[in-house]
N, C-alpha and C. Protein backbone atom coordinates (compact mmCIF):
# COMPACT_ATOMS: atom_id res chain seq x y z
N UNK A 1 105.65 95.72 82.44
CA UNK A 1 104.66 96.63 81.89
C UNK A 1 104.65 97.91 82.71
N UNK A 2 104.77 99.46 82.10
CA UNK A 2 104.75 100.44 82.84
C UNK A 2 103.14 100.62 83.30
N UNK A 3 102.83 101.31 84.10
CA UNK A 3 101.56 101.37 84.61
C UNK A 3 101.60 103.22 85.29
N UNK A 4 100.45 104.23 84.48
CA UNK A 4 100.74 105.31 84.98
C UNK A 4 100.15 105.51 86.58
N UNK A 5 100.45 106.36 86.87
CA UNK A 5 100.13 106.27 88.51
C UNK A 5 99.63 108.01 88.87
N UNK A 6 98.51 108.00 89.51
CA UNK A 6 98.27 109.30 89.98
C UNK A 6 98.45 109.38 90.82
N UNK A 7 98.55 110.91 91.50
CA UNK A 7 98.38 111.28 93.24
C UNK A 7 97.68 110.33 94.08
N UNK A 8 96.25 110.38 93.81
CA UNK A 8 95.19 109.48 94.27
C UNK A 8 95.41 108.24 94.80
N UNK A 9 96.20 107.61 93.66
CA UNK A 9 96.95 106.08 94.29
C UNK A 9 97.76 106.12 95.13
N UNK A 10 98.67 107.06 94.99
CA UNK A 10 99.57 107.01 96.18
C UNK A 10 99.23 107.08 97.34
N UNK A 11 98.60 108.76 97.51
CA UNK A 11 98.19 109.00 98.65
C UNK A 11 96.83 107.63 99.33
N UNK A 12 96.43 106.92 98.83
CA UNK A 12 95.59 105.78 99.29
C UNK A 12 96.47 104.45 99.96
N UNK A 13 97.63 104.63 99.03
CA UNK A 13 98.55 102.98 99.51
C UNK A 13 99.04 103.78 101.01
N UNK A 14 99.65 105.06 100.84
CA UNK A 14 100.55 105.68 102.00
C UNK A 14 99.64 105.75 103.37
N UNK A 15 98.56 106.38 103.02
CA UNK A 15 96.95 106.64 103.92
C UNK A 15 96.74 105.08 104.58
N UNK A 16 96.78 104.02 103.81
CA UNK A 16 96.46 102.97 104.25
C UNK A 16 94.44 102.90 103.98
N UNK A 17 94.41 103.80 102.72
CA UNK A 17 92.94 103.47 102.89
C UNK A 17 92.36 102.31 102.06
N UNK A 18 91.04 101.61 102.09
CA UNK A 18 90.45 100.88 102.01
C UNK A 18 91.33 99.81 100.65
N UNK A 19 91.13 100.82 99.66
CA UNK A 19 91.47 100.32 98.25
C UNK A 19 93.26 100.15 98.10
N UNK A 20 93.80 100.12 99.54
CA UNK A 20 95.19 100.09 99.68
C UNK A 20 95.84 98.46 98.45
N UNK A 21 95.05 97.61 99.28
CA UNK A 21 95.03 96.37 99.26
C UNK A 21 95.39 95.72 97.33
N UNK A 22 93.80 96.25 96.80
CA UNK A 22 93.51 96.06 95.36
C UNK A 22 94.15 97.11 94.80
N UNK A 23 94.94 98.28 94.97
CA UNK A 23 95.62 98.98 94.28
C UNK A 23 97.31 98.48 94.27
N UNK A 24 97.65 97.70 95.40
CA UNK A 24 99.26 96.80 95.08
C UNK A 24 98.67 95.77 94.44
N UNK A 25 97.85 95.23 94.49
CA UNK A 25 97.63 93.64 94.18
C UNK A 25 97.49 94.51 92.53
N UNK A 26 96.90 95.12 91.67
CA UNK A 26 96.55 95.63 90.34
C UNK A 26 98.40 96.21 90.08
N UNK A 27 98.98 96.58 90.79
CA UNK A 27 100.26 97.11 90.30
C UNK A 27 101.14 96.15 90.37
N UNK A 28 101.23 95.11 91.62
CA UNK A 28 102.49 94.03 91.19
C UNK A 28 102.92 93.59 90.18
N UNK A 29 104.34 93.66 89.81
CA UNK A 29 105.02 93.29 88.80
C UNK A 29 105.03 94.34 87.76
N UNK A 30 104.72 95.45 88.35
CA UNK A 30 104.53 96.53 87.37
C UNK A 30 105.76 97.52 87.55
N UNK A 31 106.17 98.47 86.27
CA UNK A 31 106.85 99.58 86.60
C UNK A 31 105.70 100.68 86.79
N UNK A 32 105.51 101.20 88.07
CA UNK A 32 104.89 102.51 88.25
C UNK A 32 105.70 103.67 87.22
N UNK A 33 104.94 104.75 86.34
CA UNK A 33 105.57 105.84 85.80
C UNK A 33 104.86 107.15 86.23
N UNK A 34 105.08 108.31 85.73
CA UNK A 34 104.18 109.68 86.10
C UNK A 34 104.96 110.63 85.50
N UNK A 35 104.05 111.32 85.13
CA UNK A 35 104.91 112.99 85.07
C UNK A 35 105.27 113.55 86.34
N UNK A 36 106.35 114.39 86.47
CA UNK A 36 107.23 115.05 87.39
C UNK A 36 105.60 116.11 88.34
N UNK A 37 104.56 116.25 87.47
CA UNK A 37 103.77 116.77 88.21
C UNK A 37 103.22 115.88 89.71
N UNK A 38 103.03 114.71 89.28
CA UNK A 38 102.49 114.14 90.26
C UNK A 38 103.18 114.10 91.84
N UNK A 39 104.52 114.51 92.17
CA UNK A 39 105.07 114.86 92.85
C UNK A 39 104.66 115.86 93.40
N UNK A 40 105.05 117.29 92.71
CA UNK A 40 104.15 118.01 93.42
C UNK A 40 102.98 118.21 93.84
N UNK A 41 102.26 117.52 93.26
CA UNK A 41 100.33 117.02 93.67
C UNK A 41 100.68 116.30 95.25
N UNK A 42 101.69 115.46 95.31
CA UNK A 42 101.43 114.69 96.62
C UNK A 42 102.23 115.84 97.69
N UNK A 43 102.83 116.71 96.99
CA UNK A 43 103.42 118.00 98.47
C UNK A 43 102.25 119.01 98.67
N UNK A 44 101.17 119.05 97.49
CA UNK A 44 100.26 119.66 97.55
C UNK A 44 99.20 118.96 98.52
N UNK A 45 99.27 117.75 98.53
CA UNK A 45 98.42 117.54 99.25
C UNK A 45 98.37 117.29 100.79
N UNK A 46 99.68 116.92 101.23
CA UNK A 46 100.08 116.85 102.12
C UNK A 46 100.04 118.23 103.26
N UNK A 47 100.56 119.30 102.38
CA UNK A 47 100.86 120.61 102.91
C UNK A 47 98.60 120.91 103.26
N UNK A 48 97.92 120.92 102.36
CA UNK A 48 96.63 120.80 102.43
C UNK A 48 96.00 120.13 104.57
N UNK A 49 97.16 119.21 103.98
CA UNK A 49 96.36 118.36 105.59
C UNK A 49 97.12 119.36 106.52
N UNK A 50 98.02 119.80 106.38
CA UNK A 50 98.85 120.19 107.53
C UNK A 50 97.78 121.82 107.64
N UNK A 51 97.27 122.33 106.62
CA UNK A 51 96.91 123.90 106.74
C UNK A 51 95.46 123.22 107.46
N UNK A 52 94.56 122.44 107.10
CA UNK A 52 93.46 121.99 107.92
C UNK A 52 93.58 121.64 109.14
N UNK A 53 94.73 121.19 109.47
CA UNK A 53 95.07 120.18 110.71
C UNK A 53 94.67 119.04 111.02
N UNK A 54 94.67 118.76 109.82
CA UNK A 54 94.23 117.22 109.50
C UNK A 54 95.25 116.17 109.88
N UNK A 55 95.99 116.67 110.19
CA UNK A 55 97.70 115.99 110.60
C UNK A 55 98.87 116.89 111.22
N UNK A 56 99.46 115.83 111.39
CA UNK A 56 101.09 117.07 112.01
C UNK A 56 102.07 116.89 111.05
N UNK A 57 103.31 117.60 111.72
CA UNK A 57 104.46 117.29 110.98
C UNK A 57 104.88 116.41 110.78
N UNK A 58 105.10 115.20 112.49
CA UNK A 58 105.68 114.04 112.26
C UNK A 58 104.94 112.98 111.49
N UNK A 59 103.93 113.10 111.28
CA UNK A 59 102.88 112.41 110.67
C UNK A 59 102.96 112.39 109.50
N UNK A 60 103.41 113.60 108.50
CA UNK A 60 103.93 114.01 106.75
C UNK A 60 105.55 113.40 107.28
N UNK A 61 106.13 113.68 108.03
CA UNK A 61 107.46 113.00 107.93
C UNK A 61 107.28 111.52 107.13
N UNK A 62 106.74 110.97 108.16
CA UNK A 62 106.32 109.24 108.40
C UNK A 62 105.98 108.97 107.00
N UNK A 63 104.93 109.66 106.15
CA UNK A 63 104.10 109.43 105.30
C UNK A 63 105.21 109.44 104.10
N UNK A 64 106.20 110.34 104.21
CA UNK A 64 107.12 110.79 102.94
C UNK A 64 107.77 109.94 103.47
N UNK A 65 108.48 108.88 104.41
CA UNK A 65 109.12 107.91 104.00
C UNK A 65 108.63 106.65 103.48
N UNK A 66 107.50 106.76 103.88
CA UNK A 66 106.82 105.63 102.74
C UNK A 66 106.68 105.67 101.64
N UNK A 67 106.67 107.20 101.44
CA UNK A 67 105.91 107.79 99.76
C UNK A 67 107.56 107.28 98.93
N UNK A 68 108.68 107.62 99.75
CA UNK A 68 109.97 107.66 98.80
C UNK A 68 110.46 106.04 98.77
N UNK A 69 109.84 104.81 99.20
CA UNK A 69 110.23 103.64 99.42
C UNK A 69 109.02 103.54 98.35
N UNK A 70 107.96 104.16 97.41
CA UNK A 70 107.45 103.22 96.47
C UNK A 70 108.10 103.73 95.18
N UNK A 71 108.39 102.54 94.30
CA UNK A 71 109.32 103.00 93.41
C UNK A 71 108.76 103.37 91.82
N UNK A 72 108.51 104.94 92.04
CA UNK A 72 107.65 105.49 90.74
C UNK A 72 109.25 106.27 89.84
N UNK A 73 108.77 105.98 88.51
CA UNK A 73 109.77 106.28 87.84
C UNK A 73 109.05 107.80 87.12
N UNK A 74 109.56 108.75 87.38
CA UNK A 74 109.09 110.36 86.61
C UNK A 74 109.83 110.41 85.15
N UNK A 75 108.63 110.80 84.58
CA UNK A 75 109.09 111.12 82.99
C UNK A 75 108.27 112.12 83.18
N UNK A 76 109.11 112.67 81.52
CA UNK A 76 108.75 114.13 80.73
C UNK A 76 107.26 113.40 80.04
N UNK A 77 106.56 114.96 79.83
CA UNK A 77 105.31 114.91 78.91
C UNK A 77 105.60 116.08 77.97
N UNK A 78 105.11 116.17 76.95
CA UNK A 78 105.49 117.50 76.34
C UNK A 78 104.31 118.67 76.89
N UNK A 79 104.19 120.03 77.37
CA UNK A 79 103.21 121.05 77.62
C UNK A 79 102.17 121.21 76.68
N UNK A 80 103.10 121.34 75.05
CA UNK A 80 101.90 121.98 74.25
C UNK A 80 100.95 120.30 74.33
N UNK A 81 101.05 118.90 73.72
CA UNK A 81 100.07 117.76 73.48
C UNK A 81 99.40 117.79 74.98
N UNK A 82 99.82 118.02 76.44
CA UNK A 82 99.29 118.24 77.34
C UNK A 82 98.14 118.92 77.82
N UNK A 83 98.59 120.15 77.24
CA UNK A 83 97.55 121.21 76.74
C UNK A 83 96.36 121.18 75.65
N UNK A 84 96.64 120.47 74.72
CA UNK A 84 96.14 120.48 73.84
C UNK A 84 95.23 119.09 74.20
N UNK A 85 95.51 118.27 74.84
CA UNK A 85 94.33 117.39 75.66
C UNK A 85 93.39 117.50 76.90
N UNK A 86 94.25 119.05 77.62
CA UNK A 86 93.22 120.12 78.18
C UNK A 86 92.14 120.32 77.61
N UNK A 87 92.34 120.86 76.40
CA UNK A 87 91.58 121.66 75.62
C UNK A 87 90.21 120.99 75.16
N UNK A 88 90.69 119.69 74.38
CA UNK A 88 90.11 118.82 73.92
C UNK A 88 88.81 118.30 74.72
N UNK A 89 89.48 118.42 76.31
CA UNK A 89 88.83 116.94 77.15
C UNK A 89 87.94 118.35 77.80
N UNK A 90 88.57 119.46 78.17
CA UNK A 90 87.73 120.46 79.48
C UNK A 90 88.04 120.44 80.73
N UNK A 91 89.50 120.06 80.46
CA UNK A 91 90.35 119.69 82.10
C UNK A 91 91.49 120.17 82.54
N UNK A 92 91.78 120.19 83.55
CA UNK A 92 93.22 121.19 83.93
C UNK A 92 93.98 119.87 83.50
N UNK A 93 95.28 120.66 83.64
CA UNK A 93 96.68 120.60 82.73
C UNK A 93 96.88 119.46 83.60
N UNK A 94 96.84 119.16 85.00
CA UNK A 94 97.40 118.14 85.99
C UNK A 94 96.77 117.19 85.70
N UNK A 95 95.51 116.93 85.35
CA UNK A 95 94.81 115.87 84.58
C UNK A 95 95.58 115.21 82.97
N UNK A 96 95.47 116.10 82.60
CA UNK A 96 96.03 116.06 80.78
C UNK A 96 97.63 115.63 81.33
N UNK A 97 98.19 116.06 81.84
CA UNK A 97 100.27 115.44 82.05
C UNK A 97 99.49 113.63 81.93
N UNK A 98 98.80 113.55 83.10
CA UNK A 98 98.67 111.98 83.25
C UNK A 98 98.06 111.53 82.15
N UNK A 99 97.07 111.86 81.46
CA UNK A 99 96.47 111.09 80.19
C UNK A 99 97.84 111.47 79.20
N UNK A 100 98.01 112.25 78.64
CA UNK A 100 99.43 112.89 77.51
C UNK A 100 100.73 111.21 78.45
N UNK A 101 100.55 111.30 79.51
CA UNK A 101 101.89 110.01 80.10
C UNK A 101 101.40 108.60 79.44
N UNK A 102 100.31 108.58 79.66
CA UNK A 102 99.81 107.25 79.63
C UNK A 102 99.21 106.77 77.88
N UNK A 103 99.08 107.50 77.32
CA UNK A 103 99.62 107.85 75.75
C UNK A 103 100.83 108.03 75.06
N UNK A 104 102.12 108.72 75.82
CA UNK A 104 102.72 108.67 74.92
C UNK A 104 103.89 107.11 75.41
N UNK A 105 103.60 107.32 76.79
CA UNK A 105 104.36 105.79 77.07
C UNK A 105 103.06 104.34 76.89
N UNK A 106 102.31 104.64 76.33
CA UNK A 106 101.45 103.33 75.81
C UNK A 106 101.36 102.40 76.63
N UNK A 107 101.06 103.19 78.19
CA UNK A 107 100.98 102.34 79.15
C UNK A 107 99.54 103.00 79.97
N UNK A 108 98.87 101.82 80.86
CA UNK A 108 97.43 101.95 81.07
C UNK A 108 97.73 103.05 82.19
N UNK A 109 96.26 104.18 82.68
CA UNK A 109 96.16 104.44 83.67
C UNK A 109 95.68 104.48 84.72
N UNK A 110 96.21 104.46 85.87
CA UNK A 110 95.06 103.44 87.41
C UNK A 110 95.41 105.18 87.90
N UNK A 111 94.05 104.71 88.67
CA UNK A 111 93.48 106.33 89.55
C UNK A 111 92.44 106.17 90.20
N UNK A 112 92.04 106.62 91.05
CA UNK A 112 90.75 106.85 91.98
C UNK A 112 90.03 107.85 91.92
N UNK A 113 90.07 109.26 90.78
CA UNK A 113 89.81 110.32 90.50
C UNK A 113 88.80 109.75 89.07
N UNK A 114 87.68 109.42 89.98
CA UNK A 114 86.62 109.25 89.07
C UNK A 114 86.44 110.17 87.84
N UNK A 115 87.10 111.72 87.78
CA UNK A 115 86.53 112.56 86.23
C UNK A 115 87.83 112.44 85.14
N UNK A 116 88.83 112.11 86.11
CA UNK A 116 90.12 111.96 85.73
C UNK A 116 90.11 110.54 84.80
N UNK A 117 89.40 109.74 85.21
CA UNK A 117 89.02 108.21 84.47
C UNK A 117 88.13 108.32 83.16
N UNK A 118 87.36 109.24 83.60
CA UNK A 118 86.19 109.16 82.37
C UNK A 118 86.66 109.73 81.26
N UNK A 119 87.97 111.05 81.59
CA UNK A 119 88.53 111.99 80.75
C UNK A 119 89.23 111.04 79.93
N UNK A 120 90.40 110.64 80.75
CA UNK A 120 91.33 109.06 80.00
C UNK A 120 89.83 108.40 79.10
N UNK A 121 89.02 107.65 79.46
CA UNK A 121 88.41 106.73 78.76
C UNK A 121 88.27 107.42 77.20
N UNK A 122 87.41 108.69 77.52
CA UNK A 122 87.07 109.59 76.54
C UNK A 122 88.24 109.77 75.50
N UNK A 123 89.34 109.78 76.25
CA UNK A 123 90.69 110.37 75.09
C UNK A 123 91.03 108.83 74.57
N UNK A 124 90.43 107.90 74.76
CA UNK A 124 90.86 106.08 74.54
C UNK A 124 91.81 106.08 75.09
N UNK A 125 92.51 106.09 76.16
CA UNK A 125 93.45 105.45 77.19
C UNK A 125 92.80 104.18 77.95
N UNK A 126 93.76 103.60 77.95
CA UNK A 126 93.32 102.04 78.81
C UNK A 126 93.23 102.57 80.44
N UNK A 127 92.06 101.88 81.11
CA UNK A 127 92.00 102.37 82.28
C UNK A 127 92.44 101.05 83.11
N UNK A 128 93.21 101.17 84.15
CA UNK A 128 93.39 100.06 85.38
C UNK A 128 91.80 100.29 86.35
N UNK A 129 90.76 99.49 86.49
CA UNK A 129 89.52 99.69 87.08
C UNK A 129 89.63 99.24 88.53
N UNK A 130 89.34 100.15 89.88
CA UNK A 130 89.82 99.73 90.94
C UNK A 130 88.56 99.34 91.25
N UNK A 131 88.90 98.32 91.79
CA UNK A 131 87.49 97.71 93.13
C UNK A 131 87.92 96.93 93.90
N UNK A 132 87.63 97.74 95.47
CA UNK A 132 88.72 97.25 96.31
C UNK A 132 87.77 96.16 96.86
């Protein structure tokens, strides 16, 4: 079963935070998928810690070899149905790639981005519900 995957999840399994645990245990046996955006969301976020100094370099090193040992498979979304579930929902485009993924591959989506969940629910996407 594909299972869509946001930033949020990742950066939580890699972080080692709380909901590390119940977010593998909810994905085992799963194919992780995403739009090609979610990639750049996790260099976005990373680069974020480094401008705060929330971290160092060797520390994003460390983190990106973990990030490239979990095995997410990137697919296309189309812009305009992406957009057009922007529109619909009242949400940026990086939101809409993941709901437009998890629709057109008819696979559920897990996230920790509580508006990002309600948006999916709203558009009827199946949600993966975390509770760690």
């Amino acid at each position: 079963m594909d299972v869509v995957v946001d930033a949020s999840v990742i950066i939580a399994v890699i972080a080692n935070e709380p909901e590390k645990e119940a977010l593998i245990r909810l994905t085992a046996g799963t194919q992780l998928i995403a739009p090609h955006s979610v990639h750049w969301e996790i260099g976005n976020a990373f680069s974020a810690m480094l401008r705060r100094k929330r971290t160092t370099p060797d520390i994003i090193a460390q983190a990106l070899g973990v990030y490239r040992q979990i095995p997410i498979r990137f697919v296309d979304v189309e812009l305009d149905a992406s957009l057009e579930i922007a529109d619909a929902l009242g949400i940026y485009a990086y939101d809409a790639y993941l709901i437009r993924c998890a629709q057109k591959y008819s696979a559920p989506l897990i996230s920790l981005d509580t508006g990002l969940v309600t948006s999916a629910k709203r558009f009827k996407v199946r949600v993966i519900e975390v509770n760690p």
